[in-house]
N, C-alpha and C. Protein backbone atom coordinates (compact mmCIF):
# COMPACT_ATOMS: atom_id res chain seq x y z
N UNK A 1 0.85 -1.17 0.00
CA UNK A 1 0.00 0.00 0.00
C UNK A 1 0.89 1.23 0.00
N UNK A 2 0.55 2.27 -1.02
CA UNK A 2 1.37 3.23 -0.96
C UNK A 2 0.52 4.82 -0.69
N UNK A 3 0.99 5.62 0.40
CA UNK A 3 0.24 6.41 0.81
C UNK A 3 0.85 7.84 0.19
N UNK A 4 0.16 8.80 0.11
CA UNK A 4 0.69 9.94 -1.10
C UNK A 4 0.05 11.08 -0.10
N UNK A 5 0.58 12.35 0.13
CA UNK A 5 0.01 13.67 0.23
C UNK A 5 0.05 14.56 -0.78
N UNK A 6 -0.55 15.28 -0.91
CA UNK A 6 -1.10 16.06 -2.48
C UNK A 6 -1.54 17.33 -2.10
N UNK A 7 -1.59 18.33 -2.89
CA UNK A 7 -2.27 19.83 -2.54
C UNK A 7 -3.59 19.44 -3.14
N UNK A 8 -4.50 20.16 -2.40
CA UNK A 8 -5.96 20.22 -3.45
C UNK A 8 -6.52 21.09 -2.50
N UNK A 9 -7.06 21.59 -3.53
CA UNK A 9 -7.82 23.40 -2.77
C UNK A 9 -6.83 23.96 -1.83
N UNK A 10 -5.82 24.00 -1.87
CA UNK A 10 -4.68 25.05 -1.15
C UNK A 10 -4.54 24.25 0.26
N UNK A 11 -4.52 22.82 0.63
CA UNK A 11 -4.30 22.12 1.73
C UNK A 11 -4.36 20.85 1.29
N UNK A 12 -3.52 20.16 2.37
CA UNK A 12 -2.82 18.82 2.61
C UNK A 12 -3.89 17.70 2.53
N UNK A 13 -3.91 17.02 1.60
CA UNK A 13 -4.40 15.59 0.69
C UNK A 13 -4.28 14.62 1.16
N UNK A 14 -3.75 13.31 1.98
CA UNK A 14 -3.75 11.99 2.01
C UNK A 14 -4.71 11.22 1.20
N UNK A 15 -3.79 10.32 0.49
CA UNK A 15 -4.36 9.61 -1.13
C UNK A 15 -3.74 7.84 -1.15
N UNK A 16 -4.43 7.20 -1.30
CA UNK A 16 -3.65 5.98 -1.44
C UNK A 16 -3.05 6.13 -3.26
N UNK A 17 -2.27 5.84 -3.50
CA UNK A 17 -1.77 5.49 -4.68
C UNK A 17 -1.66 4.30 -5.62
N UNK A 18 -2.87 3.87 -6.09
CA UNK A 18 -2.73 2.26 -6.79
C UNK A 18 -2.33 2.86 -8.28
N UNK A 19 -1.51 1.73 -8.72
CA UNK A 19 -0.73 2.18 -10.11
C UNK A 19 -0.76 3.65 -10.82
N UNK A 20 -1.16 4.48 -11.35
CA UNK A 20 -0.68 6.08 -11.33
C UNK A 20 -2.24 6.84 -10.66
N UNK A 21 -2.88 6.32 -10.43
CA UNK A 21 -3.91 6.56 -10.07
C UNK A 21 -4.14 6.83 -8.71
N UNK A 22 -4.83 8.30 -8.09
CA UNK A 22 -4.97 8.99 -6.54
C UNK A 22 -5.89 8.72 -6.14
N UNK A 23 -6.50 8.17 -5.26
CA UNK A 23 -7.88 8.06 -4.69
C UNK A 23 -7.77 8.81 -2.73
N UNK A 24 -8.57 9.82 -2.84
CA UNK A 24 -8.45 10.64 -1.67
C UNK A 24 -9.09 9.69 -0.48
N UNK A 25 -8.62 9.28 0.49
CA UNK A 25 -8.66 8.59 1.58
C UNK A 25 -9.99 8.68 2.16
N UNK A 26 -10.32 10.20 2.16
CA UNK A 26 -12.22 10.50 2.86
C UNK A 26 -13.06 10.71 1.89
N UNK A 27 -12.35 10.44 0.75
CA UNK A 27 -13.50 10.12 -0.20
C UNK A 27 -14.02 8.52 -0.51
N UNK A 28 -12.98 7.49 -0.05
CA UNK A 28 -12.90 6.25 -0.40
C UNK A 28 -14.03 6.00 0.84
N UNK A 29 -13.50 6.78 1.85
CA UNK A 29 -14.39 5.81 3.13
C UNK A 29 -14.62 7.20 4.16
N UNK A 30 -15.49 7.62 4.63
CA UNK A 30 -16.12 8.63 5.48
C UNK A 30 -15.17 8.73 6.63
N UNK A 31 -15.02 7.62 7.34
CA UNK A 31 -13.87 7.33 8.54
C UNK A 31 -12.90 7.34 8.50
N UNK A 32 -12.08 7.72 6.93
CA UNK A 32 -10.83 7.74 6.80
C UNK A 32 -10.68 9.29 6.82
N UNK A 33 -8.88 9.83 6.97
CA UNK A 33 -8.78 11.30 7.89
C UNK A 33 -8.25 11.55 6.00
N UNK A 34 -8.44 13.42 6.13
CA UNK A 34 -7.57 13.69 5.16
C UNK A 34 -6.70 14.09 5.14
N UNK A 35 -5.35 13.89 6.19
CA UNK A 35 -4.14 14.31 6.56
C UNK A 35 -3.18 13.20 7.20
N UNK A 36 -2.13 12.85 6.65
CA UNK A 36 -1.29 11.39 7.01
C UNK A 36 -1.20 12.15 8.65
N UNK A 37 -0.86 13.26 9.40
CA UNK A 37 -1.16 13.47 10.96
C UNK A 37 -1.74 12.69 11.58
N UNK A 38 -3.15 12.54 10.92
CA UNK A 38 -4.53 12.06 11.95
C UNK A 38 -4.07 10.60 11.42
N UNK A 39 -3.44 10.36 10.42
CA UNK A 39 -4.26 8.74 9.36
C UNK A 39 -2.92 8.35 10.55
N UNK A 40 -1.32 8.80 11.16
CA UNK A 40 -0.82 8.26 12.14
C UNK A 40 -0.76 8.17 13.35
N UNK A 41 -1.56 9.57 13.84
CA UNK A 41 -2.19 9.30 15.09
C UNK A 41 -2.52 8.42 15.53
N UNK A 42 -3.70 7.95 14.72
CA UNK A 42 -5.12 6.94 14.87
C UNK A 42 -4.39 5.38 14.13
N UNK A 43 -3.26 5.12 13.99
CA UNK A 43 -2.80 4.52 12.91
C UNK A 43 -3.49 2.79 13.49
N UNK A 44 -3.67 2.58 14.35
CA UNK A 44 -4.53 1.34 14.64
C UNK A 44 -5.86 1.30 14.43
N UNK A 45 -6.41 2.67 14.05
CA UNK A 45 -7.87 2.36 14.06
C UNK A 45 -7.87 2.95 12.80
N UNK A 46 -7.06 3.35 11.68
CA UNK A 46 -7.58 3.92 10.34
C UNK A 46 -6.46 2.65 9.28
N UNK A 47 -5.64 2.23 9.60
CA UNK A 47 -4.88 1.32 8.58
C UNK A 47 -5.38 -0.38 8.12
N UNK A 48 -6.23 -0.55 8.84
CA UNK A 48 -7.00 -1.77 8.48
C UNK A 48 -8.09 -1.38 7.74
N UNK A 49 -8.79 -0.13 7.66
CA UNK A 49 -9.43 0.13 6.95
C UNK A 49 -9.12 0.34 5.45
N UNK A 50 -8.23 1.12 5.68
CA UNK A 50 -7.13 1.71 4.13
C UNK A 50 -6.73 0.42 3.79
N UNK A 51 -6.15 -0.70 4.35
CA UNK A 51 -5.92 -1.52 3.68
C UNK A 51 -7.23 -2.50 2.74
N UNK A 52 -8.00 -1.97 3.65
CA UNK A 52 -9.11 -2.99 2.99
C UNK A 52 -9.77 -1.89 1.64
N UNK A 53 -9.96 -0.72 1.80
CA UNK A 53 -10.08 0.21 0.68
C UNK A 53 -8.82 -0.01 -0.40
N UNK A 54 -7.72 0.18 -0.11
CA UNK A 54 -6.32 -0.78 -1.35
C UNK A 54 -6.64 -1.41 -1.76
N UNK A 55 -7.53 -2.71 -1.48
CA UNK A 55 -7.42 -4.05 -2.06
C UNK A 55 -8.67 -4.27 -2.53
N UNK A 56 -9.35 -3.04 -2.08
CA UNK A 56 -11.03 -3.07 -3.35
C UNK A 56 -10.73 -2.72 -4.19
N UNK A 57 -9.86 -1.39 -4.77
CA UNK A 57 -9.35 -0.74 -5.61
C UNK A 57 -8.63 -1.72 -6.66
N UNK A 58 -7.62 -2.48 -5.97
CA UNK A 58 -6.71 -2.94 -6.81
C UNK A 58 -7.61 -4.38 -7.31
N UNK A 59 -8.87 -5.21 -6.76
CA UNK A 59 -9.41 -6.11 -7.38
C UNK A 59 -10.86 -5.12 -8.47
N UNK A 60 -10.75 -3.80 -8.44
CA UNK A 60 -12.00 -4.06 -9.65
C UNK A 60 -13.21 -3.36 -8.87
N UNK A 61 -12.74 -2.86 -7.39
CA UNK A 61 -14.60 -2.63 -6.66
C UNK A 61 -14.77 -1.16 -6.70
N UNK A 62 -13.94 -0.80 -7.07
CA UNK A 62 -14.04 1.05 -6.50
C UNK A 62 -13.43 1.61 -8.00
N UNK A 63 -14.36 2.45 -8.69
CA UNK A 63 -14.07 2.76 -9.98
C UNK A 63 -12.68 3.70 -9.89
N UNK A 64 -12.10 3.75 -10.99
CA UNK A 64 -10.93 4.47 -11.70
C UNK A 64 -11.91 6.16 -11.52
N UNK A 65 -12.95 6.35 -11.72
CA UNK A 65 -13.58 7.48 -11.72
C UNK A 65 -13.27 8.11 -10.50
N UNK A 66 -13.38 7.43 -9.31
CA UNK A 66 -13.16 8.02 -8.19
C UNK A 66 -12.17 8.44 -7.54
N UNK A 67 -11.09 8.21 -8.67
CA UNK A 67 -9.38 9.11 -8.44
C UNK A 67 -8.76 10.15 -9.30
N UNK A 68 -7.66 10.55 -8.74
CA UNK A 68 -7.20 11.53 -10.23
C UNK A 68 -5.76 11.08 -10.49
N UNK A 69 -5.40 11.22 -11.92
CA UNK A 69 -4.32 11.09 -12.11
C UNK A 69 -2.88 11.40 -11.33
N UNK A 70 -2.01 10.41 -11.13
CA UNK A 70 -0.76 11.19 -10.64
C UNK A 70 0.55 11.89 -11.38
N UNK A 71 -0.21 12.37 -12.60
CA UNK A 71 0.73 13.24 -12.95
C UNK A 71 -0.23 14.76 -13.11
N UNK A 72 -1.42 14.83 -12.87
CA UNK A 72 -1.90 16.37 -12.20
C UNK A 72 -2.01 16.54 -10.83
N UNK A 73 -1.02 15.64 -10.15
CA UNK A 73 -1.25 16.19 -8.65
C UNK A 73 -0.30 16.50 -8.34
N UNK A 74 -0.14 17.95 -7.52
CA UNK A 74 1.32 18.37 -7.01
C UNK A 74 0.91 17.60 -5.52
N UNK A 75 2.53 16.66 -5.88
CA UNK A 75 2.72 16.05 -4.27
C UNK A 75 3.75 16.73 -3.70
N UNK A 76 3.48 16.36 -2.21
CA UNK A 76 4.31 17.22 -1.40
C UNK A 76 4.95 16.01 -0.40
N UNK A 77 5.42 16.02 0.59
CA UNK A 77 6.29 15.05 1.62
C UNK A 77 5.21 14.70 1.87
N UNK A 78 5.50 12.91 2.04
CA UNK A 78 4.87 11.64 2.56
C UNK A 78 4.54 12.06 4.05
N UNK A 79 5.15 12.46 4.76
CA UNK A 79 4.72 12.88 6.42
C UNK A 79 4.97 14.89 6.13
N UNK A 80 3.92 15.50 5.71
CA UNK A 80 4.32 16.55 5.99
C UNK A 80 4.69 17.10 7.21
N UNK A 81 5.55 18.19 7.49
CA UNK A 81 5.26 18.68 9.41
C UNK A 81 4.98 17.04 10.34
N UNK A 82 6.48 16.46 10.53
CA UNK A 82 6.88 15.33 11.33
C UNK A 82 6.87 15.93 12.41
N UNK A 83 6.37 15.30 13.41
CA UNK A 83 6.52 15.74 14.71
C UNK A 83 7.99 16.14 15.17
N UNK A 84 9.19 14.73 14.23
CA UNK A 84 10.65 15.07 15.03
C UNK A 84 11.37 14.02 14.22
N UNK A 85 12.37 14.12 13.65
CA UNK A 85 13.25 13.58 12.99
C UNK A 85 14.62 13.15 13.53
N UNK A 86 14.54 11.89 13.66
CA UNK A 86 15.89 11.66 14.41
C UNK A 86 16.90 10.59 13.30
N UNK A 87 18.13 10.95 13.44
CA UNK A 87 19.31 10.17 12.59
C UNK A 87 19.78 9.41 13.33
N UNK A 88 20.38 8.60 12.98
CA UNK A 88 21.60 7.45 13.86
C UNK A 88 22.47 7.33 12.50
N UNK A 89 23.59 7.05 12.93
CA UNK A 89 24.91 6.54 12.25
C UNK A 89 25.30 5.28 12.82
N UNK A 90 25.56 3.99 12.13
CA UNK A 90 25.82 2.83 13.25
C UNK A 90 27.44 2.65 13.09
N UNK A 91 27.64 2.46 14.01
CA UNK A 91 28.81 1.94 14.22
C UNK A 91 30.28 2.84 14.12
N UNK A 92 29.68 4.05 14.97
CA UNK A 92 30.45 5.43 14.69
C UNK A 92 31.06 5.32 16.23
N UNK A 93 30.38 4.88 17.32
CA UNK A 93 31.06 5.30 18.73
C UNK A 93 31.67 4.03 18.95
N UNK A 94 32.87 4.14 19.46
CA UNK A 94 33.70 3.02 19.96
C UNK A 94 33.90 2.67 21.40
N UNK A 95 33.72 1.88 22.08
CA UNK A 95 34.30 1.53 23.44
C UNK A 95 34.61 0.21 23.56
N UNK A 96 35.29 0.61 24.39
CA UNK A 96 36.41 -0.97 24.94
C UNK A 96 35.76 -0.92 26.41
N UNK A 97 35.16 -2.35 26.78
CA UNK A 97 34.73 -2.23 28.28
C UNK A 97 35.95 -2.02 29.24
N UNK A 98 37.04 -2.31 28.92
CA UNK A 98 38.42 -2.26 30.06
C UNK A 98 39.01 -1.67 29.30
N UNK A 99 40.14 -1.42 29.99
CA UNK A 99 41.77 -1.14 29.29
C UNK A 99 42.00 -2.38 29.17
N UNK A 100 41.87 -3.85 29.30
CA UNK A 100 42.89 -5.19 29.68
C UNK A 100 42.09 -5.44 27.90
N UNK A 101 41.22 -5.05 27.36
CA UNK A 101 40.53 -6.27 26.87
C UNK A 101 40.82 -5.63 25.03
N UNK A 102 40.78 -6.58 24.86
CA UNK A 102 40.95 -6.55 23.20
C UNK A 102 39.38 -6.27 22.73
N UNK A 103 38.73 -6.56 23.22
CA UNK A 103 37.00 -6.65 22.55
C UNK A 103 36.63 -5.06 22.70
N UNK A 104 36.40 -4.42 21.69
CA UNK A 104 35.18 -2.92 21.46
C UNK A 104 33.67 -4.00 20.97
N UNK A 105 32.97 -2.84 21.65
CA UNK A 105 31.78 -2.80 21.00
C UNK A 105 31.38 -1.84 20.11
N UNK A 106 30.19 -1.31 19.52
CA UNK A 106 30.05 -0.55 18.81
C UNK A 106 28.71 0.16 18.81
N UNK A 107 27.99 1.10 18.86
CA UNK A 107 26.85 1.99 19.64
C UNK A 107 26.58 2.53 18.11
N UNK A 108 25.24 2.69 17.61
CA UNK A 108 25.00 4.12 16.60
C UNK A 108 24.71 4.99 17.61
N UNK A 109 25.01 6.17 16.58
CA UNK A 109 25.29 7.72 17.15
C UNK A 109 23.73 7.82 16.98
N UNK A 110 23.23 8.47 17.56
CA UNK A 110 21.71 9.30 17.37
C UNK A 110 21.93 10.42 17.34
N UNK A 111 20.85 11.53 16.34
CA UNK A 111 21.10 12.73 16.68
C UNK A 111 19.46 13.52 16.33
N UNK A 112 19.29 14.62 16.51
CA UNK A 112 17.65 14.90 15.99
C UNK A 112 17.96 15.74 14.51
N UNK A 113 17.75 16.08 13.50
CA UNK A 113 17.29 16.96 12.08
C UNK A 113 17.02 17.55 12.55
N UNK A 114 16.49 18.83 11.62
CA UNK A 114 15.41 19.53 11.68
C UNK A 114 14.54 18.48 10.53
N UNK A 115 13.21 19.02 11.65
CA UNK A 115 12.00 17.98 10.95
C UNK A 115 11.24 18.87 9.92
N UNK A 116 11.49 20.28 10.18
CA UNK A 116 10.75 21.26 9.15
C UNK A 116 11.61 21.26 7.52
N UNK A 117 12.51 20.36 7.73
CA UNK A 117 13.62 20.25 6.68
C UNK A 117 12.71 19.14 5.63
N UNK A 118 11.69 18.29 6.19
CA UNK A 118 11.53 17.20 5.31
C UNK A 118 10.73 17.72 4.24
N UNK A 119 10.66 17.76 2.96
CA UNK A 119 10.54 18.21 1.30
C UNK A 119 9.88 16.58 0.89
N UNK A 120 9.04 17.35 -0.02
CA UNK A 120 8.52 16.46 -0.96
C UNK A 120 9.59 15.84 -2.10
N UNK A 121 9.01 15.52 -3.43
CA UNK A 121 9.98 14.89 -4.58
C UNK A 121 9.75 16.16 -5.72
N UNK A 122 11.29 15.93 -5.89
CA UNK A 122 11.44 17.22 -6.72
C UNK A 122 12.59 17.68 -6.25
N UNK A 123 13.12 19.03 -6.72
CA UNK A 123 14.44 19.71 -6.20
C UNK A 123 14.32 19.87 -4.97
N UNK A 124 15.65 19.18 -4.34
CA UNK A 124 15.51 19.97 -2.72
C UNK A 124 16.36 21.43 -3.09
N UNK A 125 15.09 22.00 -2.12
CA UNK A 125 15.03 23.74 -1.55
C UNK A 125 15.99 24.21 -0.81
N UNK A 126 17.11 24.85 -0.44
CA UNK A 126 17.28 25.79 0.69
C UNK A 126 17.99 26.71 0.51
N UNK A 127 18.41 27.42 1.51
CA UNK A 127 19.29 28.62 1.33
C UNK A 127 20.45 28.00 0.12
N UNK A 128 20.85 29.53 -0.54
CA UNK A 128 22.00 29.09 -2.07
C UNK A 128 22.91 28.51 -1.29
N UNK A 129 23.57 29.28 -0.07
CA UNK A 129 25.03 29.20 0.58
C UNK A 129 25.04 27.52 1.20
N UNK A 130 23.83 27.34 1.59
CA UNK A 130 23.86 25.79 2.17
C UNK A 130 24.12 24.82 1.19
N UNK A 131 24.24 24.72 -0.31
CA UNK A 131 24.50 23.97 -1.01
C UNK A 131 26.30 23.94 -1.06
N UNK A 132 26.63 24.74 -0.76
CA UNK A 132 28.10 24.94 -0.73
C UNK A 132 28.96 24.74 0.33
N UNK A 133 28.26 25.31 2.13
CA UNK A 133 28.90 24.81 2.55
C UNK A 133 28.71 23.83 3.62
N UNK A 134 27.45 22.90 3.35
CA UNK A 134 26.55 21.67 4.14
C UNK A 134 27.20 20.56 3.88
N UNK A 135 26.81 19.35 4.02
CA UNK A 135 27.62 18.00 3.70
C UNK A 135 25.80 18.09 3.55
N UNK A 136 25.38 16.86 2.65
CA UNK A 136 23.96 16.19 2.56
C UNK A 136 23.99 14.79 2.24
N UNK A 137 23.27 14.00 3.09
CA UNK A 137 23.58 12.76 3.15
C UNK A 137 21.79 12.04 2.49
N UNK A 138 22.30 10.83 2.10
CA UNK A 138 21.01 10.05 1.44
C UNK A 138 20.83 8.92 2.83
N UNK A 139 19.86 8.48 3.04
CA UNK A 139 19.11 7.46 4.07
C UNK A 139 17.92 7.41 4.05
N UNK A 140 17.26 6.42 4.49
CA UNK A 140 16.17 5.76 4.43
C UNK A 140 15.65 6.11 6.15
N UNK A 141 14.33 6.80 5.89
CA UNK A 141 13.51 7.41 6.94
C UNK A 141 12.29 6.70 7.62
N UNK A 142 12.35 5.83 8.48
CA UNK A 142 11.55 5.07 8.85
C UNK A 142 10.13 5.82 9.97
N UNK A 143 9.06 6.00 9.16
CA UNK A 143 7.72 6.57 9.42
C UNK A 143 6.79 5.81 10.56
N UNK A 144 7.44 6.10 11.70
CA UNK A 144 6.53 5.35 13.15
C UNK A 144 5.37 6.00 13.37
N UNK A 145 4.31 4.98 13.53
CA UNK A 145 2.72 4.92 13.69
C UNK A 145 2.79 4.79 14.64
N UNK A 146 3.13 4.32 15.77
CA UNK A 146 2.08 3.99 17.12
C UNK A 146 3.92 4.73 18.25
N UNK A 147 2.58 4.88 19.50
CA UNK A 147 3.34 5.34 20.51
C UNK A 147 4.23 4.32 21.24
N UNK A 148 5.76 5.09 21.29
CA UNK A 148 5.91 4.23 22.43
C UNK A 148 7.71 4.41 23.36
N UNK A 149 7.76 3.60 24.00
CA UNK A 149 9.02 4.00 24.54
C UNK A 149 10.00 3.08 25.15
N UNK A 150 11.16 3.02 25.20
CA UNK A 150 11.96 1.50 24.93
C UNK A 150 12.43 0.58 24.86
N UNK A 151 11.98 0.59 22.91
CA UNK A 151 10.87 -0.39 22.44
C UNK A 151 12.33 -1.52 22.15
N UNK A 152 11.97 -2.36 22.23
CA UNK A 152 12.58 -3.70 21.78
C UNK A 152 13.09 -4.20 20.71
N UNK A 153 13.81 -4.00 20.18
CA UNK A 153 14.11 -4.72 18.52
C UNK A 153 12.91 -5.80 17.98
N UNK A 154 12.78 -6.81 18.99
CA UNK A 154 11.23 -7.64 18.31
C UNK A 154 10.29 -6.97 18.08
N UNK A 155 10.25 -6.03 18.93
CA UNK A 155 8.65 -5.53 19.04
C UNK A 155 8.98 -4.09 17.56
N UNK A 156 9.72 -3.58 17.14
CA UNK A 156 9.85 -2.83 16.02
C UNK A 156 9.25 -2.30 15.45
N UNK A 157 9.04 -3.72 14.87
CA UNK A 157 8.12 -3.48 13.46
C UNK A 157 6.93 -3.71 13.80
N UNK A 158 5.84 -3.63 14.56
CA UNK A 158 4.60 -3.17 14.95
C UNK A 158 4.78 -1.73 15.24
N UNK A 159 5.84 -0.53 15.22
CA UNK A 159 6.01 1.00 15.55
C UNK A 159 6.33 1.46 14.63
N UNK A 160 6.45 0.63 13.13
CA UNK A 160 6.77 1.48 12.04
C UNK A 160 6.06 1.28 11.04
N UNK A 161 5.65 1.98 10.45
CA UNK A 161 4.00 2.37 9.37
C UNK A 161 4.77 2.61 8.03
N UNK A 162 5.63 2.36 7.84
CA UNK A 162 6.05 3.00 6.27
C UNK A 162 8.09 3.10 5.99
N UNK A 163 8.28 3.60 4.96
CA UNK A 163 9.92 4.40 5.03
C UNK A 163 9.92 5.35 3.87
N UNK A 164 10.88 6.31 3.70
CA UNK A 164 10.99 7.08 3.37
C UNK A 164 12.06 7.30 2.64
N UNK A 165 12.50 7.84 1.77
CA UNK A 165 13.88 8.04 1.48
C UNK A 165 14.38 9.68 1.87
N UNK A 166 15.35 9.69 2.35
CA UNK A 166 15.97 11.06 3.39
C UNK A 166 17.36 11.88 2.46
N UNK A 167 16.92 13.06 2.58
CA UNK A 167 18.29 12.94 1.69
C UNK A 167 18.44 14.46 3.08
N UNK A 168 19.98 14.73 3.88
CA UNK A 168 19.36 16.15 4.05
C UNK A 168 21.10 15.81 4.70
């Protein structure tokens, strides 16, 4: 399932995306939100729905009429206005538990973005001078749905709703 934000009437869209084709989320189903915000807020009580609206779409139940093309929609970032953007680097901090011991371990670095930095597809934007004297790195942005705090490596992937590609 691929989820899309879009401008329409001068505000923020949430659209599922089946092959080039947009279908607006509260138009598919009354209970669905029109802003990926609310659709992750609520992400346990609106993603079983969307999934089941995806898979009417993609067998034949919900007409082609009821979407618009995706090459007249200006899209904008998959999570517009993220609550908070955080990086890690793995295997950047070093420690040795003793002085005696030959064995390091190895820690990723965490750090926070700016989250007002995240851009849709298309040219990334910013000041001229920041192209010159920034470093910008490419990574993959993992889009967490549900609350929580820490969380377990098993338990993971029930806290992440999507990914992203990061370039910043």
């Amino acid at each position: 399932m691929k989820l899309v934000c879009y401008i329409k009437e001068s505000h923020e869209q949430l659209a599922l995306l089946v092959g080039d084709i947009l279908y607006d989320m509260d138009v598919l189903h009354p209970e669905l939100p029109s802003t990926m915000s609310m659709f992750l807020n609520y992400w346990e009580d609106y993603f079983p729905l969307a999934k089941v609206m995806n898979e009417s779409i993609e067998q034949g139940k919900i007409s082609f009429n009821k979407g618009i093309p995706l090459g007249s929609a200006n899209l904008i970032s998959p999570v517009p206005l993220p609550a908070a953007c955080l990086s890690a680097f793995g295997n950047t901090v070093e420690e040795t538990p003793d002085d005696s011991s030959d064995i390091s371990t190895s820690k990723p670095a965490f750090y926070f973005t700016n989250h007002h930095s995240v851009q849709g597809p298309g040219e990334v934007t910013c000041m001229p001078d920041h192209l010159h004297k920034l470093d910008f790195e490419l990574g993959v942005a993992i889009v967490v749905c549900a609350h929580g705090r820490n969380i377990t490596a098993s338990e993971a992937d029930r806290y992440i709703g999507g990914f992203m590609i990061r370039i910043g």
